[in-house]
Protein backbone atom coordinates (compact mmCIF):
# COMPACT_ATOMS: atom_id res chain seq x y z
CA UNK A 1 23.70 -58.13 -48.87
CA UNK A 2 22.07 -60.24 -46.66
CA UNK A 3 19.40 -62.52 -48.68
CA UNK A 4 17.00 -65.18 -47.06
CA UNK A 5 16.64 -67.72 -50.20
CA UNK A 6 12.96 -69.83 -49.96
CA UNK A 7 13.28 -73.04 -50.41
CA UNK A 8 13.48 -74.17 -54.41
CA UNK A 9 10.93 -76.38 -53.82
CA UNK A 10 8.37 -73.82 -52.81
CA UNK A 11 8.92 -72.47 -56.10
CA UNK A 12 6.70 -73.99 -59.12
CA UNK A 13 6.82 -71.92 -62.49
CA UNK A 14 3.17 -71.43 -63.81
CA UNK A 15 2.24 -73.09 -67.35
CA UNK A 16 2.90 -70.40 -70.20
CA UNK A 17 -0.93 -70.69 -71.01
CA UNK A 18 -1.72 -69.66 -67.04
CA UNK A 19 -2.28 -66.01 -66.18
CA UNK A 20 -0.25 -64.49 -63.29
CA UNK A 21 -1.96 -64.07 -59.92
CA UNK A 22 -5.28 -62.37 -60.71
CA UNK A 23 -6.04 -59.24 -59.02
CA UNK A 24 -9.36 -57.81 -58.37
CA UNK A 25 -11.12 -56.13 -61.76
CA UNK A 26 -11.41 -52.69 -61.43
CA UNK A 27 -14.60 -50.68 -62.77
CA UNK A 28 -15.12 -49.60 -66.24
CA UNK A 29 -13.95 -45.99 -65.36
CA UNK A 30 -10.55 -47.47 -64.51
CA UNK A 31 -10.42 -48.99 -67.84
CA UNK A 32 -11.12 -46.00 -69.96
CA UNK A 33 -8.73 -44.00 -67.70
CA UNK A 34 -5.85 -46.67 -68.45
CA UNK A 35 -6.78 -46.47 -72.47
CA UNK A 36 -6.75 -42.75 -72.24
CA UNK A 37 -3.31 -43.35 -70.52
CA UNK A 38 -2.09 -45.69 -72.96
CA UNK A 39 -3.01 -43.50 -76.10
CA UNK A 40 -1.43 -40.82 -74.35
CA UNK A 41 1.46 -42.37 -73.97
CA UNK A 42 2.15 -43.95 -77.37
CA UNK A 43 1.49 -40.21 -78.63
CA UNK A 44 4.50 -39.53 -77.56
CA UNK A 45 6.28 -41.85 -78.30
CA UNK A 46 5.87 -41.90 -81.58
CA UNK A 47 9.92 -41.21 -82.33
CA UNK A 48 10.59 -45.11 -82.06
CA UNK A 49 8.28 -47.51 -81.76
CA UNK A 50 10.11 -50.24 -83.41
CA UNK A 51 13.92 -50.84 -83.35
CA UNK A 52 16.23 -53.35 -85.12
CA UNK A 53 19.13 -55.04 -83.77
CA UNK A 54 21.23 -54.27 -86.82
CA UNK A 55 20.49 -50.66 -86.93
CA UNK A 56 20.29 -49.56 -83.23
CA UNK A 57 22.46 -51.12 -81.56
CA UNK A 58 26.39 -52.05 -81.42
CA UNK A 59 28.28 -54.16 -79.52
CA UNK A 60 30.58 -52.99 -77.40
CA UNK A 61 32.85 -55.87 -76.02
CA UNK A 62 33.21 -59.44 -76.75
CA UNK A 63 31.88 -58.74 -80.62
CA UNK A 64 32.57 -62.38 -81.17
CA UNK A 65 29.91 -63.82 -79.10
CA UNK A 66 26.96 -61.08 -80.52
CA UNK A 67 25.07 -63.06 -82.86
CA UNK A 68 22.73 -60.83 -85.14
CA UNK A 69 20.17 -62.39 -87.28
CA UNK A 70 19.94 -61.06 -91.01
CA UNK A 71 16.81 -59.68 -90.79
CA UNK A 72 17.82 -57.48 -87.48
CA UNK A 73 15.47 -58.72 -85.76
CA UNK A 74 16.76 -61.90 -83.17
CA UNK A 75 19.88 -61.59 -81.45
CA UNK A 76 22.03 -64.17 -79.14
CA UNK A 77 24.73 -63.24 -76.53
CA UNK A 78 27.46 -66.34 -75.51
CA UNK A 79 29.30 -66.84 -72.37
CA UNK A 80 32.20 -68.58 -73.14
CA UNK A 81 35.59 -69.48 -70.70
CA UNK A 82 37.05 -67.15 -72.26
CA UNK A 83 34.18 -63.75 -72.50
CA UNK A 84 31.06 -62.90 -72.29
CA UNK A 85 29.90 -59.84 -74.72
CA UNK A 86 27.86 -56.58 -74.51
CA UNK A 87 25.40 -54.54 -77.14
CA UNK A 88 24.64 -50.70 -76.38
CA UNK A 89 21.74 -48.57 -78.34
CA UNK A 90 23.57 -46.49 -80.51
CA UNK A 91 21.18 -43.53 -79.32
CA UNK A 92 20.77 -42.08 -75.57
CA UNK A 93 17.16 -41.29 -74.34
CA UNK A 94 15.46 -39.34 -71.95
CA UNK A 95 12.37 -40.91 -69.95
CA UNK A 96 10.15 -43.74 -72.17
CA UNK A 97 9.70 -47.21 -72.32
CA UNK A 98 12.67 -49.35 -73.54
CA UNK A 99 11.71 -53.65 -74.08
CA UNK A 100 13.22 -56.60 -75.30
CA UNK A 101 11.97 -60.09 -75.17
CA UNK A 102 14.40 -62.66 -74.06
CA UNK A 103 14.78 -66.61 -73.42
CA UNK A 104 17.14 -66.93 -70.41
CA UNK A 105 20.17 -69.46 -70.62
CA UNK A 106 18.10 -72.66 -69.97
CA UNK A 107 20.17 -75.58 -68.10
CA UNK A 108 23.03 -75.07 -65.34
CA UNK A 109 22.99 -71.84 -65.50
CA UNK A 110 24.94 -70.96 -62.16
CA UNK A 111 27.26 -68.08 -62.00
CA UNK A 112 26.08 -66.34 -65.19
CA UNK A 113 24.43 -63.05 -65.26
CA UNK A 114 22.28 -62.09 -67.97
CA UNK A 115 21.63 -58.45 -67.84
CA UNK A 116 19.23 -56.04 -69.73
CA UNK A 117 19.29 -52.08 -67.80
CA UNK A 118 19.78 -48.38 -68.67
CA UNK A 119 22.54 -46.42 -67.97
CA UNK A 120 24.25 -43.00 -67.66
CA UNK A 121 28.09 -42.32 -67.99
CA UNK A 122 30.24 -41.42 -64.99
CA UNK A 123 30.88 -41.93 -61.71
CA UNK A 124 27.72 -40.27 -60.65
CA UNK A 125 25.38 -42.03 -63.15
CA UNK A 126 21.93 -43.18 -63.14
CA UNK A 127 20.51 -46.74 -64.18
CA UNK A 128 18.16 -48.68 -64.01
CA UNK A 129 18.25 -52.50 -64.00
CA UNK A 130 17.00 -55.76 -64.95
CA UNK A 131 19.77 -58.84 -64.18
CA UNK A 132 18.63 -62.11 -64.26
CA UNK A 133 20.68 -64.68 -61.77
CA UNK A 134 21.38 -68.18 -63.52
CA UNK A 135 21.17 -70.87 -61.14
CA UNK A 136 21.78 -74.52 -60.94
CA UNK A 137 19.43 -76.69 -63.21
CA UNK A 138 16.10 -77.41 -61.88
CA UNK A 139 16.32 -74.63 -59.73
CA UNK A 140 14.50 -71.01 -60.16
CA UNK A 141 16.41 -68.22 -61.59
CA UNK A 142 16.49 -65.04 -59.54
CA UNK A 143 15.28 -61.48 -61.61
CA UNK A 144 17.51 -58.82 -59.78
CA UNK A 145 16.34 -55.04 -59.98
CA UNK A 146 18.21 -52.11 -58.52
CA UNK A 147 18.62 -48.61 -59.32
CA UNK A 148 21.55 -46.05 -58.94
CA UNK A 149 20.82 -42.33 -58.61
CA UNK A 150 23.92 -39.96 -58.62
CA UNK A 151 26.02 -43.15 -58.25
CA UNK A 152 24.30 -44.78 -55.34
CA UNK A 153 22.64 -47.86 -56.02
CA UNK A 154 22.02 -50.19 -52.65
CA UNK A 155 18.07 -50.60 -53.68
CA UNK A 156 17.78 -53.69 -54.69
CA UNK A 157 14.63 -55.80 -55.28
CA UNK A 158 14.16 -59.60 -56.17
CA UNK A 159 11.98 -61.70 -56.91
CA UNK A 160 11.52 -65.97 -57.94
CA UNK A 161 9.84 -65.86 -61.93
CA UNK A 162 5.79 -67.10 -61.91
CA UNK A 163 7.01 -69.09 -65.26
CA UNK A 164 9.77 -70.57 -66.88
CA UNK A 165 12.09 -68.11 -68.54
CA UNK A 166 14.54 -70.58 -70.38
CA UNK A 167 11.54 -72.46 -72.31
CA UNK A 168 10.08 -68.87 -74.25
CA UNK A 169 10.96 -65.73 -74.35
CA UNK A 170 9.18 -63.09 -72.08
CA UNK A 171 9.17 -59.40 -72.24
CA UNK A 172 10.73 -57.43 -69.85
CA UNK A 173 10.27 -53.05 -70.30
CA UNK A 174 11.91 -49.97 -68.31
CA UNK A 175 9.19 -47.44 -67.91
CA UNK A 176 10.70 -44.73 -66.88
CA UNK A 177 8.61 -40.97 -66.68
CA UNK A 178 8.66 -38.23 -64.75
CA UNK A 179 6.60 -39.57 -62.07
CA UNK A 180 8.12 -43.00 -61.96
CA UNK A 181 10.00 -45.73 -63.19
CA UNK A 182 8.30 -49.03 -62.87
CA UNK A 183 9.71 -52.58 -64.04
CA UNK A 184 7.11 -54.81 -66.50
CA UNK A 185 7.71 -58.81 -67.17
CA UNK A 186 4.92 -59.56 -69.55
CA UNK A 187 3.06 -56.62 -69.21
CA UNK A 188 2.60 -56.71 -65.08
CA UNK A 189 4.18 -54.55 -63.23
CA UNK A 190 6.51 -55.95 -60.73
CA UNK A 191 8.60 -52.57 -58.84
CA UNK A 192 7.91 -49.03 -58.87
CA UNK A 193 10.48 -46.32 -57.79
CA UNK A 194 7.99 -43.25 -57.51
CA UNK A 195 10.25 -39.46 -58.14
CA UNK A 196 10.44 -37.73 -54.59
CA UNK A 197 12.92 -35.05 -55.81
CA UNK A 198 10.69 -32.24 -53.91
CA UNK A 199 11.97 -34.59 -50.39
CA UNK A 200 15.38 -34.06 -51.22
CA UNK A 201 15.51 -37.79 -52.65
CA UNK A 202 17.74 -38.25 -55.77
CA UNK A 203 15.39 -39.48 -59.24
CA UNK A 204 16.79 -40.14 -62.52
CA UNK A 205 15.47 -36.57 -64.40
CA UNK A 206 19.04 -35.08 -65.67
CA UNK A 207 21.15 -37.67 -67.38
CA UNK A 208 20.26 -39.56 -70.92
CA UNK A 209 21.06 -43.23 -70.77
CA UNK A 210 21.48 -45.66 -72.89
CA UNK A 211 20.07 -49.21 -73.22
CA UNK A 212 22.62 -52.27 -72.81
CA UNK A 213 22.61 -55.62 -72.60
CA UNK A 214 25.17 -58.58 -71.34
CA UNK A 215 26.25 -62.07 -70.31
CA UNK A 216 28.59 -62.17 -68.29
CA UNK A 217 30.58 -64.41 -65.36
CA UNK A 218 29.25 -63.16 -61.92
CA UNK A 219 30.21 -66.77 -60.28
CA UNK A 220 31.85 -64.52 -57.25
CA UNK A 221 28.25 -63.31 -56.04
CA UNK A 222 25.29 -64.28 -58.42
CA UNK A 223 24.36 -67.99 -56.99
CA UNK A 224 23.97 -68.27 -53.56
CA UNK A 225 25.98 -65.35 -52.41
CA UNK A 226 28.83 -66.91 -54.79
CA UNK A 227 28.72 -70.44 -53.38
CA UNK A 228 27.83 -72.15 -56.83
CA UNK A 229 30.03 -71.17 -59.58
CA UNK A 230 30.12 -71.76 -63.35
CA UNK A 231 30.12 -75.39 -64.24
CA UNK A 232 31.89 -74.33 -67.71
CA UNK A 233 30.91 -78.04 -69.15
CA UNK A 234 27.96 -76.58 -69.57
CA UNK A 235 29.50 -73.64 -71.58
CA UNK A 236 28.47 -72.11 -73.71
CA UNK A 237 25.77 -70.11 -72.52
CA UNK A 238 23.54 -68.31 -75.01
CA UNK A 239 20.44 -66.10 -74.21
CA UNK A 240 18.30 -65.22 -76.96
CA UNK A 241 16.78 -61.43 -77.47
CA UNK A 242 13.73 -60.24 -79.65
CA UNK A 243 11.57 -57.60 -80.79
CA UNK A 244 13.50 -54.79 -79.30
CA UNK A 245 11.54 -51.86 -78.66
CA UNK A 246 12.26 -47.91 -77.65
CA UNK A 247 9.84 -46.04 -77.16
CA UNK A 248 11.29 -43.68 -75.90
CA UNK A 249 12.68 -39.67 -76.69
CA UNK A 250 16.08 -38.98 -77.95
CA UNK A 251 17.84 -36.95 -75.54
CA UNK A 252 18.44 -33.96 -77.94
CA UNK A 253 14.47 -34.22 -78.21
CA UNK A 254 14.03 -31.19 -76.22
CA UNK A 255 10.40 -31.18 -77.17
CA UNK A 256 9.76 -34.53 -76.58
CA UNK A 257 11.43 -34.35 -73.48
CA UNK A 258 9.68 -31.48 -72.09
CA UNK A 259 6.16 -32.23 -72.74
CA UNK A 260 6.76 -36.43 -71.66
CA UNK A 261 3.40 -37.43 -69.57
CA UNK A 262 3.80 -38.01 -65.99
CA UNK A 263 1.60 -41.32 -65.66
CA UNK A 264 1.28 -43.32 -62.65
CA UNK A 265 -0.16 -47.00 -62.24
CA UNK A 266 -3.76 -47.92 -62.24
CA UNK A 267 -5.71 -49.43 -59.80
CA UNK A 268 -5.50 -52.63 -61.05
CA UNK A 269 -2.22 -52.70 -62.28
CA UNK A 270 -1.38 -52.01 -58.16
CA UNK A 271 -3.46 -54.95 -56.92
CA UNK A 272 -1.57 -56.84 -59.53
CA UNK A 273 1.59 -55.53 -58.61
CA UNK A 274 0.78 -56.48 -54.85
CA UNK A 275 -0.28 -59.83 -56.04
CA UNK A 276 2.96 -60.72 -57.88
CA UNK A 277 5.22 -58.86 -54.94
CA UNK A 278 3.28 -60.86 -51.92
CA UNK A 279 3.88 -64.54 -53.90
CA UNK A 280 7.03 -63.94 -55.36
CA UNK A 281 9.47 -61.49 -53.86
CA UNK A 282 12.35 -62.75 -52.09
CA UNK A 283 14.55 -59.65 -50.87
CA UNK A 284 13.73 -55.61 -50.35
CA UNK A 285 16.14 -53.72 -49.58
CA UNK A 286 13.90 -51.98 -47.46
CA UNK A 287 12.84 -54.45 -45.35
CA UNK A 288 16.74 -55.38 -44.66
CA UNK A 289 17.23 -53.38 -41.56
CA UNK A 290 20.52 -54.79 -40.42
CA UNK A 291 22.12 -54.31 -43.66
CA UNK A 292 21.58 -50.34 -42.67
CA UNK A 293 21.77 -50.45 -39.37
CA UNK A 294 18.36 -49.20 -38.29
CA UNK A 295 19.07 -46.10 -40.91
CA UNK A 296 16.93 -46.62 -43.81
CA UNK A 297 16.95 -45.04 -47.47
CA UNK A 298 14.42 -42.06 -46.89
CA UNK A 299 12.73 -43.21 -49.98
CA UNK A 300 11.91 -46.58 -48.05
CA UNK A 301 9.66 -44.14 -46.11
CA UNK A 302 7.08 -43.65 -48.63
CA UNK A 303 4.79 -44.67 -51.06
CA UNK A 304 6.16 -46.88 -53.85
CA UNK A 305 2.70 -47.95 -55.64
């Protein structure tokens, strides 16, 4: 994947107190359409609102570095020399909104991967990700999106934080609904991946998935293409997660499932969107016409706002 990398200087993060890039209000009528929305939406997802740690999750490898506080409700993932680890949601879901808060390693980072997504089983699966890229200290990390439909993934997105994600933790949520899946940090929107099924273009509509989370060594590509690796002085390396939530149906919800509202973004969630895209992305796939040789994904084509 060929990435162009801005300068780390051109990068400031914004005080935690500062707002990201402010869009243009919208009128009142957009308002009361996005609180109609939002009612909507928490109608249905009344099966889990709140999670716990301890109840709804397991891990799944490196056990030994999964730190789980007593209450359920904080949870820590080390890289060590010797493993990283992994927690999955003991339940699968079809279409919602899945969150977590986390604080990112903080330091020399480079070469780790912390990773947050949703995924299907197989070699055809479906997921949908959020992988943050450590880097070396001082320097920006890199938030990583990408999807896989049917196995194909290629679509990736990235973009420099507007804030510091080592000092607090931020929230990061999967939407995903039968219109779209769109990526929120903090509550803005930052990638959509709108369903064009009817144009013969694969969307995530027939597998469940479940949530995961990892940290992991991804020295051979995740800093600089691979050219900074793990300084493992610096070991170990602990992100923190909190207040996980899933919103989201259970996959043998066939009710739930069924009767999920299509929702697209508002107006102003676009402009912000467009705001936080034009400032702070760094690679599209779609805009990476050598990497495909003039023959771009057909989704690249049209509208993803």
């Amino acid at each position: 994947m060929a990435i162009i990398y801005p300068k780390p200087s051109q990068v400031r993060y914004r005080k935690q107190e500062e707002a990201p890039p402010a869009g243009c209000r919208s009128a009142m009528a957009d308002a009361r359409i996005l609180i109609v929305a939002l009612v909507a939406l928490f109608a249905f997802d009344r099966r889990l609102v709140h999670a716990n740690f301890a109840n709804d999750t397991v891990p799944s490898w490196g056990a030994q570095n999964v730190r789980v506080s007593a209450d359920g409700e904080n949870l820590t993932l080390t890289l060590t020399n010797q493993t990283g680890c992994r927690i999955d949601t003991v339940n699968r879901f079809m279409l919602g909104s899945v969150e977590m808060n986390i604080k990112l390693v903080a330091g020399n980072s480079a070469g780790t991967v912390t990773s947050y997504y949703m995924s299907s089983d197989g070699s055809a699966h479906d997921e949908i990700d959020f992988e943050f890229l450590g880097n070396s200290t001082g320097q920006p990390y890199i938030i990583h999106t990408n999807i896989y439909t049917q196995g194909m993934g290629k679509k990736e997105q990235q973009f420099y934080p507007w804030f510091d994600p080592t000092s607090s933790f931020h929230n990061y949520t999967i939407h995903w609904n039968p219109s779209e899946i769109v990526w929120f940090v903090d509550g803005t929107p930052i990638r959509v991946f709108r369903n064009y099924e009817s144009l013969g273009i694969p969307y995530p509509s027939k597998q469940a998935m479940k949530a995961y989370s990892s940290i992991w060594n991804g020295e051979a590509w995740a800093t600089r293409g691979g050219r900074v690796k793990i300084d493992w002085g610096s070991a170990p390396f602990v992100a923190g997660y909190a207040r996980l939530g899933l919103r989201a149906c259970v996959w043998d919800d066939a009710q739930c499932v069924s009767t999920y509202p299509a929702s697209t973004l508002t107006p102003d969630q676009k402009t912000q969107m467009a705001n936080i895209r034009g400032s702070y992305m760094i690679y599209d796939y779609c805009k990476d016409t050598s990497r495909f040789n003039g023959t771009m994904p057909p989704e690249c084509s049209q509208p993803q706002d």
